[in-house]
PDB file of N, CA and C in Angstrom:
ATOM      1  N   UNK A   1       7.160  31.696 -81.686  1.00  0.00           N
ATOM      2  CA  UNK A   1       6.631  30.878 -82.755  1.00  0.00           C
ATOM      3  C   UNK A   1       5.117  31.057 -82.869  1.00  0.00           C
ATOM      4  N   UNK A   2       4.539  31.205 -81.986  1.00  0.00           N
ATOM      5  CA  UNK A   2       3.204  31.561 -81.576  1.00  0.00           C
ATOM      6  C   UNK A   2       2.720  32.815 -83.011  1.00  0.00           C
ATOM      7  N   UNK A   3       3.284  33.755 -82.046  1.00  0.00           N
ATOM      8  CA  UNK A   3       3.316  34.883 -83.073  1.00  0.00           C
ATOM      9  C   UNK A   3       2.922  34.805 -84.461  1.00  0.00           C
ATOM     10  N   UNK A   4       4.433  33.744 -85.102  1.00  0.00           N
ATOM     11  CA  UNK A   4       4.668  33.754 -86.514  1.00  0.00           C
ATOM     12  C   UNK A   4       3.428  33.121 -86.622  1.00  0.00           C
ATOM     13  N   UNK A   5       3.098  31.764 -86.189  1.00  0.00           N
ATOM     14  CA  UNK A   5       1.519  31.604 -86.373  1.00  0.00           C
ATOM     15  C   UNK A   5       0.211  32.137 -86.730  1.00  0.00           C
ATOM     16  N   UNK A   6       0.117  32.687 -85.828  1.00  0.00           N
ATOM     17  CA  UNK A   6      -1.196  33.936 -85.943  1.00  0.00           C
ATOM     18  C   UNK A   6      -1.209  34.996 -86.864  1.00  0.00           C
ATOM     19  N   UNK A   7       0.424  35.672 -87.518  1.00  0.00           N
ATOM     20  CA  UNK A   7       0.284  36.290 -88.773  1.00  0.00           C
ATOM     21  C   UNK A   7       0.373  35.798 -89.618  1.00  0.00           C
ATOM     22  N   UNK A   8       0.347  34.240 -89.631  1.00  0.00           N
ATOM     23  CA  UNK A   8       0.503  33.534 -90.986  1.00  0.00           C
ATOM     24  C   UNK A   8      -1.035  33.234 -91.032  1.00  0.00           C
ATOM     25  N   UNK A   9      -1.547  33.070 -90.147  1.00  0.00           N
ATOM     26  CA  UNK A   9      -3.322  32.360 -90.158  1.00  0.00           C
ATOM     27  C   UNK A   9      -4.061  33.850 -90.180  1.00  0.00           C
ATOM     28  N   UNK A  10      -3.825  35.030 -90.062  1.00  0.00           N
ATOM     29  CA  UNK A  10      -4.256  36.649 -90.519  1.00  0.00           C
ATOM     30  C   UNK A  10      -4.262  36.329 -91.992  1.00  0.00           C
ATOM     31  N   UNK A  11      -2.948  36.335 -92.415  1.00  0.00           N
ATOM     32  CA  UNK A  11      -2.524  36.772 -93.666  1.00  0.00           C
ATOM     33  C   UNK A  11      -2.978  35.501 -94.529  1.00  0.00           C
ATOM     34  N   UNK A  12      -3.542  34.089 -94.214  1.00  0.00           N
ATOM     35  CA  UNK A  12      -4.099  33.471 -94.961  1.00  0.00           C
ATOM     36  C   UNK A  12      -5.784  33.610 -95.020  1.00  0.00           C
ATOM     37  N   UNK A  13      -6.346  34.085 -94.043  1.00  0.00           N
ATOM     38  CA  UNK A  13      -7.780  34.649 -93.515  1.00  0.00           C
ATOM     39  C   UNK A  13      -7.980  35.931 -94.760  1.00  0.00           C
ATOM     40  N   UNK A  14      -6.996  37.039 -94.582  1.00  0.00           N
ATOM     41  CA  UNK A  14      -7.065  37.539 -95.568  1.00  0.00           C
ATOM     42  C   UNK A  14      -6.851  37.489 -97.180  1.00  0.00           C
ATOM     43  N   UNK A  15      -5.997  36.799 -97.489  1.00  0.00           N
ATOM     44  CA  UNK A  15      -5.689  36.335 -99.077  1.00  0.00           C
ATOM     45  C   UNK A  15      -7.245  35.522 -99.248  1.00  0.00           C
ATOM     46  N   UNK A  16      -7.850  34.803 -98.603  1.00  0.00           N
ATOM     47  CA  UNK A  16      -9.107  34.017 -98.910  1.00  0.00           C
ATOM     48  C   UNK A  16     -10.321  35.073 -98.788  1.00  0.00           C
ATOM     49  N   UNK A  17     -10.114  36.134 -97.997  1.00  0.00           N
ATOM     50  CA  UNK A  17     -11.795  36.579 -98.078  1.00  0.00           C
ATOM     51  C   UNK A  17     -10.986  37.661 -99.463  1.00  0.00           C
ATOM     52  N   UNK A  18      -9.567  37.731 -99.851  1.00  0.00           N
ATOM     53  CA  UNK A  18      -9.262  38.526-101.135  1.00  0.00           C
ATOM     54  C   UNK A  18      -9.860  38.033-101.905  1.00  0.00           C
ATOM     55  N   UNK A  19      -9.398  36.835-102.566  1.00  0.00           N
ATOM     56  CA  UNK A  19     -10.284  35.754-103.814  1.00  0.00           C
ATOM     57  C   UNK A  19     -11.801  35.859-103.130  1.00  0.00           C
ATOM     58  N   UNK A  20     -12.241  35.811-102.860  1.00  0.00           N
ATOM     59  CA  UNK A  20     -13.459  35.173-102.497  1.00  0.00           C
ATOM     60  C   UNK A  20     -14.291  36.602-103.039  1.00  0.00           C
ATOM     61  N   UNK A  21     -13.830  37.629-102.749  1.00  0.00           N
ATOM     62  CA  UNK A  21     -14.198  38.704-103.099  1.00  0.00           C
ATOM     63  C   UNK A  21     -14.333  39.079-104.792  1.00  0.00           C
ATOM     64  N   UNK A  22     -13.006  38.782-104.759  1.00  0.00           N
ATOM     65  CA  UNK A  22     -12.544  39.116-106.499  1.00  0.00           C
ATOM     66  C   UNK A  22     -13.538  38.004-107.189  1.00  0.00           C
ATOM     67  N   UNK A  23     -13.623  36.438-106.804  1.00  0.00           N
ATOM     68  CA  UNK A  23     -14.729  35.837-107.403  1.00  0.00           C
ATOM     69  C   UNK A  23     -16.082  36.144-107.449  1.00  0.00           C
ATOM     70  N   UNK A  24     -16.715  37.005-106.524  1.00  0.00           N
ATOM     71  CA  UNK A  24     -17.824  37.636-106.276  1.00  0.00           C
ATOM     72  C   UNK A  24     -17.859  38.511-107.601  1.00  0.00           C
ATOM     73  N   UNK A  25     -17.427  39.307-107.654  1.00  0.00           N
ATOM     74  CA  UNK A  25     -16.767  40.866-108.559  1.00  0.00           C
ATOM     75  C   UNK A  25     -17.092  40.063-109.835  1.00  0.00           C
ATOM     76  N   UNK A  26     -15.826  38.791-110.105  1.00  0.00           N
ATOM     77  CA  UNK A  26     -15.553  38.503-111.424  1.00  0.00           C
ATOM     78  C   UNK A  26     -17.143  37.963-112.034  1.00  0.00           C
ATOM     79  N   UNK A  27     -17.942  37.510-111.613  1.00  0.00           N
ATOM     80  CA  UNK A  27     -19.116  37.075-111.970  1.00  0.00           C
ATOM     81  C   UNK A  27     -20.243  38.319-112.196  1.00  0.00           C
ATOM     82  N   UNK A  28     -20.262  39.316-111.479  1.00  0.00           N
ATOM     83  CA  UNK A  28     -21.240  40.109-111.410  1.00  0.00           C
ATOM     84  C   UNK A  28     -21.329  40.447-113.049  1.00  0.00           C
ATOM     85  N   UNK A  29     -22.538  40.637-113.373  1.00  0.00           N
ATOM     86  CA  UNK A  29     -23.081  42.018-114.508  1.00  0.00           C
ATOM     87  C   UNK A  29     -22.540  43.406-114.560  1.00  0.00           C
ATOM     88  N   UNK A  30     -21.661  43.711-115.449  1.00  0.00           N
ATOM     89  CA  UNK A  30     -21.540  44.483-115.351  1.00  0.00           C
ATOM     90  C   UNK A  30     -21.783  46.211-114.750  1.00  0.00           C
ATOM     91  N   UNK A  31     -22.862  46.362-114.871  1.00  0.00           N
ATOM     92  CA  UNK A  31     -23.599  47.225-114.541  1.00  0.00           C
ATOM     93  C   UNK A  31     -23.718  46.958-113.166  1.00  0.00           C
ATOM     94  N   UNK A  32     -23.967  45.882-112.526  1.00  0.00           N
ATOM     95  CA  UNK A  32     -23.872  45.816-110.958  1.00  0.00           C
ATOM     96  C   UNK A  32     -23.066  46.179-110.040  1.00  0.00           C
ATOM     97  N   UNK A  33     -21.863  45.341-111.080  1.00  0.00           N
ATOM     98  CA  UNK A  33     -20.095  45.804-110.711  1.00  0.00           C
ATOM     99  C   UNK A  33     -19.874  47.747-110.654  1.00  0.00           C
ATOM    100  N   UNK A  34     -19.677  48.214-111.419  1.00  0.00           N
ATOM    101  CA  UNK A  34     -19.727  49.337-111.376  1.00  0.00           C
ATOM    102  C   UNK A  34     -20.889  49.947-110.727  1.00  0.00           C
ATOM    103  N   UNK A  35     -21.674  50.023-110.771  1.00  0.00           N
ATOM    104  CA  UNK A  35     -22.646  50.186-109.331  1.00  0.00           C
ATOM    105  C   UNK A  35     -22.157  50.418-108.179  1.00  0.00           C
ATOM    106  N   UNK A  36     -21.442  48.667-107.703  1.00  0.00           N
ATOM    107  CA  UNK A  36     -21.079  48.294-106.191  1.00  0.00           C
ATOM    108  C   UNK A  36     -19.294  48.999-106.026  1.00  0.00           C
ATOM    109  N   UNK A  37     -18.794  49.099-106.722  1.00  0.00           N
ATOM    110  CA  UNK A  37     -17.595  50.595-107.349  1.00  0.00           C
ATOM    111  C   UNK A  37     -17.954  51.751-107.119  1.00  0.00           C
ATOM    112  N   UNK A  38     -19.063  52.273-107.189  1.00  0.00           N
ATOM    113  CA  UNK A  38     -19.282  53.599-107.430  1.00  0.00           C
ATOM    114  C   UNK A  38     -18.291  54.103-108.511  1.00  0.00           C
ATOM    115  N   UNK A  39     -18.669  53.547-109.669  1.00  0.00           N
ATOM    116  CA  UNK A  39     -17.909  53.998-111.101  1.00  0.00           C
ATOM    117  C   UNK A  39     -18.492  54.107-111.948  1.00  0.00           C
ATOM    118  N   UNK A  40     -18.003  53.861-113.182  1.00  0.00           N
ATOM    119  CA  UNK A  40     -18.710  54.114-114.510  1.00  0.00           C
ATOM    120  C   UNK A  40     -18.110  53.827-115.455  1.00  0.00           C
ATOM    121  N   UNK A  41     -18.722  52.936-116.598  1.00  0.00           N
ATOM    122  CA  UNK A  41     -17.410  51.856-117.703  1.00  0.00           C
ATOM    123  C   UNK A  41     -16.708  53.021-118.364  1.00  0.00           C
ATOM    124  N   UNK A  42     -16.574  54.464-118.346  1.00  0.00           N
ATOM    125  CA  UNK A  42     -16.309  55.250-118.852  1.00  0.00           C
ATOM    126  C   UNK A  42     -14.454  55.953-117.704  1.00  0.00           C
ATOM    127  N   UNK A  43     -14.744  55.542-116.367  1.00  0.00           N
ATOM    128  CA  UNK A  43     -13.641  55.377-115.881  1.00  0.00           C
ATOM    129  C   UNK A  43     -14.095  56.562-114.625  1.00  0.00           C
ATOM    130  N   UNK A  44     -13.683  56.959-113.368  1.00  0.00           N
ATOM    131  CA  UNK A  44     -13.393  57.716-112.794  1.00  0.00           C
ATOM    132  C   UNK A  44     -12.656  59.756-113.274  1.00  0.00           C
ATOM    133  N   UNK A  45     -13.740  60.192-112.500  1.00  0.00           N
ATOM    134  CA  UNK A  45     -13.220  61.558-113.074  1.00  0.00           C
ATOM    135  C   UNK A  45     -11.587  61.836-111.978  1.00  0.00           C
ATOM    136  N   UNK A  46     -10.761  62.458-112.293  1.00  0.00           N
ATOM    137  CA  UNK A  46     -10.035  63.562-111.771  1.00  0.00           C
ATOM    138  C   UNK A  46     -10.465  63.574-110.203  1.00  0.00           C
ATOM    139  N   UNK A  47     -10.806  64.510-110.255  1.00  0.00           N
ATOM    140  CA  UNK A  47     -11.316  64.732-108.816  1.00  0.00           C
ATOM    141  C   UNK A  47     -12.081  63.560-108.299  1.00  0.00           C
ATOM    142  N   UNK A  48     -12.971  62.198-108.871  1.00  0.00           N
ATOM    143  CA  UNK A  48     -12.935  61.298-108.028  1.00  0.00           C
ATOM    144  C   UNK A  48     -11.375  60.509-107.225  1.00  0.00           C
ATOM    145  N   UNK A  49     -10.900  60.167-108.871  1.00  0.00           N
ATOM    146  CA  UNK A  49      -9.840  59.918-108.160  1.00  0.00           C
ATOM    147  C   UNK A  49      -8.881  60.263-107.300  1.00  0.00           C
ATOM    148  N   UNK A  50      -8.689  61.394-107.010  1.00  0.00           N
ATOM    149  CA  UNK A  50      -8.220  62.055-106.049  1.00  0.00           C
ATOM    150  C   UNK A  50      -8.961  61.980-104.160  1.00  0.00           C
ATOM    151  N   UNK A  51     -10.212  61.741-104.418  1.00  0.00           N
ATOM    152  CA  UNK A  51     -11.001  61.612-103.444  1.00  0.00           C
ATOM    153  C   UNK A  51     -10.681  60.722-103.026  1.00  0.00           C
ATOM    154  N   UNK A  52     -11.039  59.247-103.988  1.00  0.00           N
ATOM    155  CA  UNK A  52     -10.447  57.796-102.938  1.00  0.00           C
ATOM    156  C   UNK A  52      -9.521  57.849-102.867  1.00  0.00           C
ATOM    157  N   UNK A  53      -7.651  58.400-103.509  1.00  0.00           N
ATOM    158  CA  UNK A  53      -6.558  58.358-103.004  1.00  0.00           C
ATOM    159  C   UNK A  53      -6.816  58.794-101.572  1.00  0.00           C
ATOM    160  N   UNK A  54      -7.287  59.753-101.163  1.00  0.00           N
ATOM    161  CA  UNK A  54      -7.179  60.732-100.054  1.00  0.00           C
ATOM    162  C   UNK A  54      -7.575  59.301 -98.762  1.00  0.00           C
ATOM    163  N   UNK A  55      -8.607  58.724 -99.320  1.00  0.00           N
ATOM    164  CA  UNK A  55     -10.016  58.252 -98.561  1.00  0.00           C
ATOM    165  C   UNK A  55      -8.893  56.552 -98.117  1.00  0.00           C
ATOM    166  N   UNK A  56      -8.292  56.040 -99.133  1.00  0.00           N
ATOM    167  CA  UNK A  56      -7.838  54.506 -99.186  1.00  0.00           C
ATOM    168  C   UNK A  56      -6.434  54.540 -99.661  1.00  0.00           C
ATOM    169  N   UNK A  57      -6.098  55.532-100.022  1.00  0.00           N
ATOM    170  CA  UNK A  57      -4.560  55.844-100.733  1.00  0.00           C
ATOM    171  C   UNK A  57      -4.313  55.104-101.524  1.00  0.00           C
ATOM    172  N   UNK A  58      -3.035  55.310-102.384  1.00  0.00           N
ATOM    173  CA  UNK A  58      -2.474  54.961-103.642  1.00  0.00           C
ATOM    174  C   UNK A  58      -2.625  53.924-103.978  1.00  0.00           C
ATOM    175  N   UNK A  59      -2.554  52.752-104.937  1.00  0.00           N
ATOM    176  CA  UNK A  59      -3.309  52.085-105.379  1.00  0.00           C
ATOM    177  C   UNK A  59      -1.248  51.426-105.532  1.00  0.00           C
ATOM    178  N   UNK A  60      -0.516  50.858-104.694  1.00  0.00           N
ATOM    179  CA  UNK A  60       0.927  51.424-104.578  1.00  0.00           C
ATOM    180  C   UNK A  60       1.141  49.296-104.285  1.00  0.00           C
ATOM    181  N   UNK A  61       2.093  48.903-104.410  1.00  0.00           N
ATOM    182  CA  UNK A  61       1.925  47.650-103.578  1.00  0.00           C
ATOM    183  C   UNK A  61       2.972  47.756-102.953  1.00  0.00           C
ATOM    184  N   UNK A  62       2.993  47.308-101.789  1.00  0.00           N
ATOM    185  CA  UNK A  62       4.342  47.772-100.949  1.00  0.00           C
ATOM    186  C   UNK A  62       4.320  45.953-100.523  1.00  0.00           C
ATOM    187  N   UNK A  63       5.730  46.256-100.354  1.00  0.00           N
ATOM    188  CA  UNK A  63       6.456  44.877 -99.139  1.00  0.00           C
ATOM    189  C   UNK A  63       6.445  44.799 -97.660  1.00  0.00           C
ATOM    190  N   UNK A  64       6.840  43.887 -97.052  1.00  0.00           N
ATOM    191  CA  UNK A  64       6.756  43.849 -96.036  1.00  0.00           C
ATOM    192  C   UNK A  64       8.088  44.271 -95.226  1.00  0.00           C
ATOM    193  N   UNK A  65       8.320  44.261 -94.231  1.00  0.00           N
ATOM    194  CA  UNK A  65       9.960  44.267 -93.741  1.00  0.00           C
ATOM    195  C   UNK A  65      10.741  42.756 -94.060  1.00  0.00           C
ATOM    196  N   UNK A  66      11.850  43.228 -94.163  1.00  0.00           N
ATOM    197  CA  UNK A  66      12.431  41.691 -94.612  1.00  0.00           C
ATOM    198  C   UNK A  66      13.164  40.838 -93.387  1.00  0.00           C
ATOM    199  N   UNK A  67      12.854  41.885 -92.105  1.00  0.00           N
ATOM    200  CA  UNK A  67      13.824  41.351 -90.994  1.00  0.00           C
ATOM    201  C   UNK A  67      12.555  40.699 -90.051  1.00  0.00           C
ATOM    202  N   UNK A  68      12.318  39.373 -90.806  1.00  0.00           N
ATOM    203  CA  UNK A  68      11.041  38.380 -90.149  1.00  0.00           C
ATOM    204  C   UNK A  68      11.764  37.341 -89.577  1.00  0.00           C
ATOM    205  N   UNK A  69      11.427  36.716 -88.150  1.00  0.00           N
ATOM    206  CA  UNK A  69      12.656  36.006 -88.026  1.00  0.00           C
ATOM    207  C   UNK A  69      12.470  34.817 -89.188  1.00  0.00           C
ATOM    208  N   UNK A  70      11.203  33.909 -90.391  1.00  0.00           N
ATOM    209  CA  UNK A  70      11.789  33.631 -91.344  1.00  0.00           C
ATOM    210  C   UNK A  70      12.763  33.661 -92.084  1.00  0.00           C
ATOM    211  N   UNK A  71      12.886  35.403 -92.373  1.00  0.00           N
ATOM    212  CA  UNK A  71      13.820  35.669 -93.519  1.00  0.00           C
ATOM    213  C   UNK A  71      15.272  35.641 -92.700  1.00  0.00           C
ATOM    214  N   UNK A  72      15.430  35.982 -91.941  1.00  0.00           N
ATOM    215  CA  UNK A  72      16.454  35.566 -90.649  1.00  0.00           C
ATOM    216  C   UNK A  72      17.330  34.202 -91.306  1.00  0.00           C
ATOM    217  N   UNK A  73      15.880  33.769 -91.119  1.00  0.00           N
ATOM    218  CA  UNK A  73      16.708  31.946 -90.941  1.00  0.00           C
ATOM    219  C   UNK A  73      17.124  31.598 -92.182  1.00  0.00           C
ATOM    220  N   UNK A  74      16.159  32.004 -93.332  1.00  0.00           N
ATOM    221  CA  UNK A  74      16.219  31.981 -94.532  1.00  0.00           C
ATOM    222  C   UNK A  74      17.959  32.283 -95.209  1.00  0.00           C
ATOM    223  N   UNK A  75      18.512  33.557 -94.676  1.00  0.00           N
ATOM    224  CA  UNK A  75      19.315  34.555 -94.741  1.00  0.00           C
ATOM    225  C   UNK A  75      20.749  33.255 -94.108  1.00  0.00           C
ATOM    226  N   UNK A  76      20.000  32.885 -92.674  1.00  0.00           N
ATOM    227  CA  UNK A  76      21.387  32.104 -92.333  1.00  0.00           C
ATOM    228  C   UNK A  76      21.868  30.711 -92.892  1.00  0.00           C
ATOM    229  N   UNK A  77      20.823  30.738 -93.604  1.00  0.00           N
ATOM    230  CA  UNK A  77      20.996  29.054 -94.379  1.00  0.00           C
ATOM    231  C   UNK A  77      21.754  29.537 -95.366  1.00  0.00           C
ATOM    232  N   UNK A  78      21.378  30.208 -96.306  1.00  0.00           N
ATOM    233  CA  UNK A  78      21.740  30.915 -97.398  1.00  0.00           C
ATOM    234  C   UNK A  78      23.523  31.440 -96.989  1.00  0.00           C
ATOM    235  N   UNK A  79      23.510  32.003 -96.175  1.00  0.00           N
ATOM    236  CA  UNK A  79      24.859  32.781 -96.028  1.00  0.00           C
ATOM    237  C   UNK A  79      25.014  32.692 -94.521  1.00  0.00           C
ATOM    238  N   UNK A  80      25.723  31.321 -93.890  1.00  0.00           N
ATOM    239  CA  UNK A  80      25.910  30.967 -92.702  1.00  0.00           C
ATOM    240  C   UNK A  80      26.683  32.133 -91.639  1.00  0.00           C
ATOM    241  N   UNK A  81      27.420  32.400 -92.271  1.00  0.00           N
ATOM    242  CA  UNK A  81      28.978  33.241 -92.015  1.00  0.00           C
ATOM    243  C   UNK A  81      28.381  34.965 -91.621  1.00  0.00           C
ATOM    244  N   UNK A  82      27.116  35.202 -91.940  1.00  0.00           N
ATOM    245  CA  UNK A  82      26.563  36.723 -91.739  1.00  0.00           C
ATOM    246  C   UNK A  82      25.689  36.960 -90.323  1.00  0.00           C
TER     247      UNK A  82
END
């Protein structure tokens, strides 16, 4: 239980410095924003983009595993008999 704890208090540590970030971003001047991007309102060339794929990869949203003992329990409430 411990465990589940500590990746739930990660994964809320992170979702908050997420917003906190994106509110930073959403306020800036334009020109600052793209600046602190290393971009340009005109968009990324080709070969940049290829660079940060390489550098941070795909821009992709993936899931997590679903066999958490949550989803476990979740799973046995739902469908006792499995």
């Amino acid at each position: 239980m411990k465990l589940l704890r500590k990746g739930t208090a990660q994964l809320q540590q992170k979702k908050s410095e997420s917003e906190k970030n994106l509110r930073n971003y959403a306020f800036l001047p334009s020109d600052e924003l793209y600046s602190s991007m290393s971009a340009k309102a005109a968009g990324l060339t080709a070969e940049q983009v290829e660079e940060r794929q390489d550098e941070y990869g795909k821009n992709i949203i993936t899931t997590g595993k679903n066999n958490t003992v949550l989803h476990r329990l979740k799973e046995s409430v739902i469908n006792p008999f499995s």
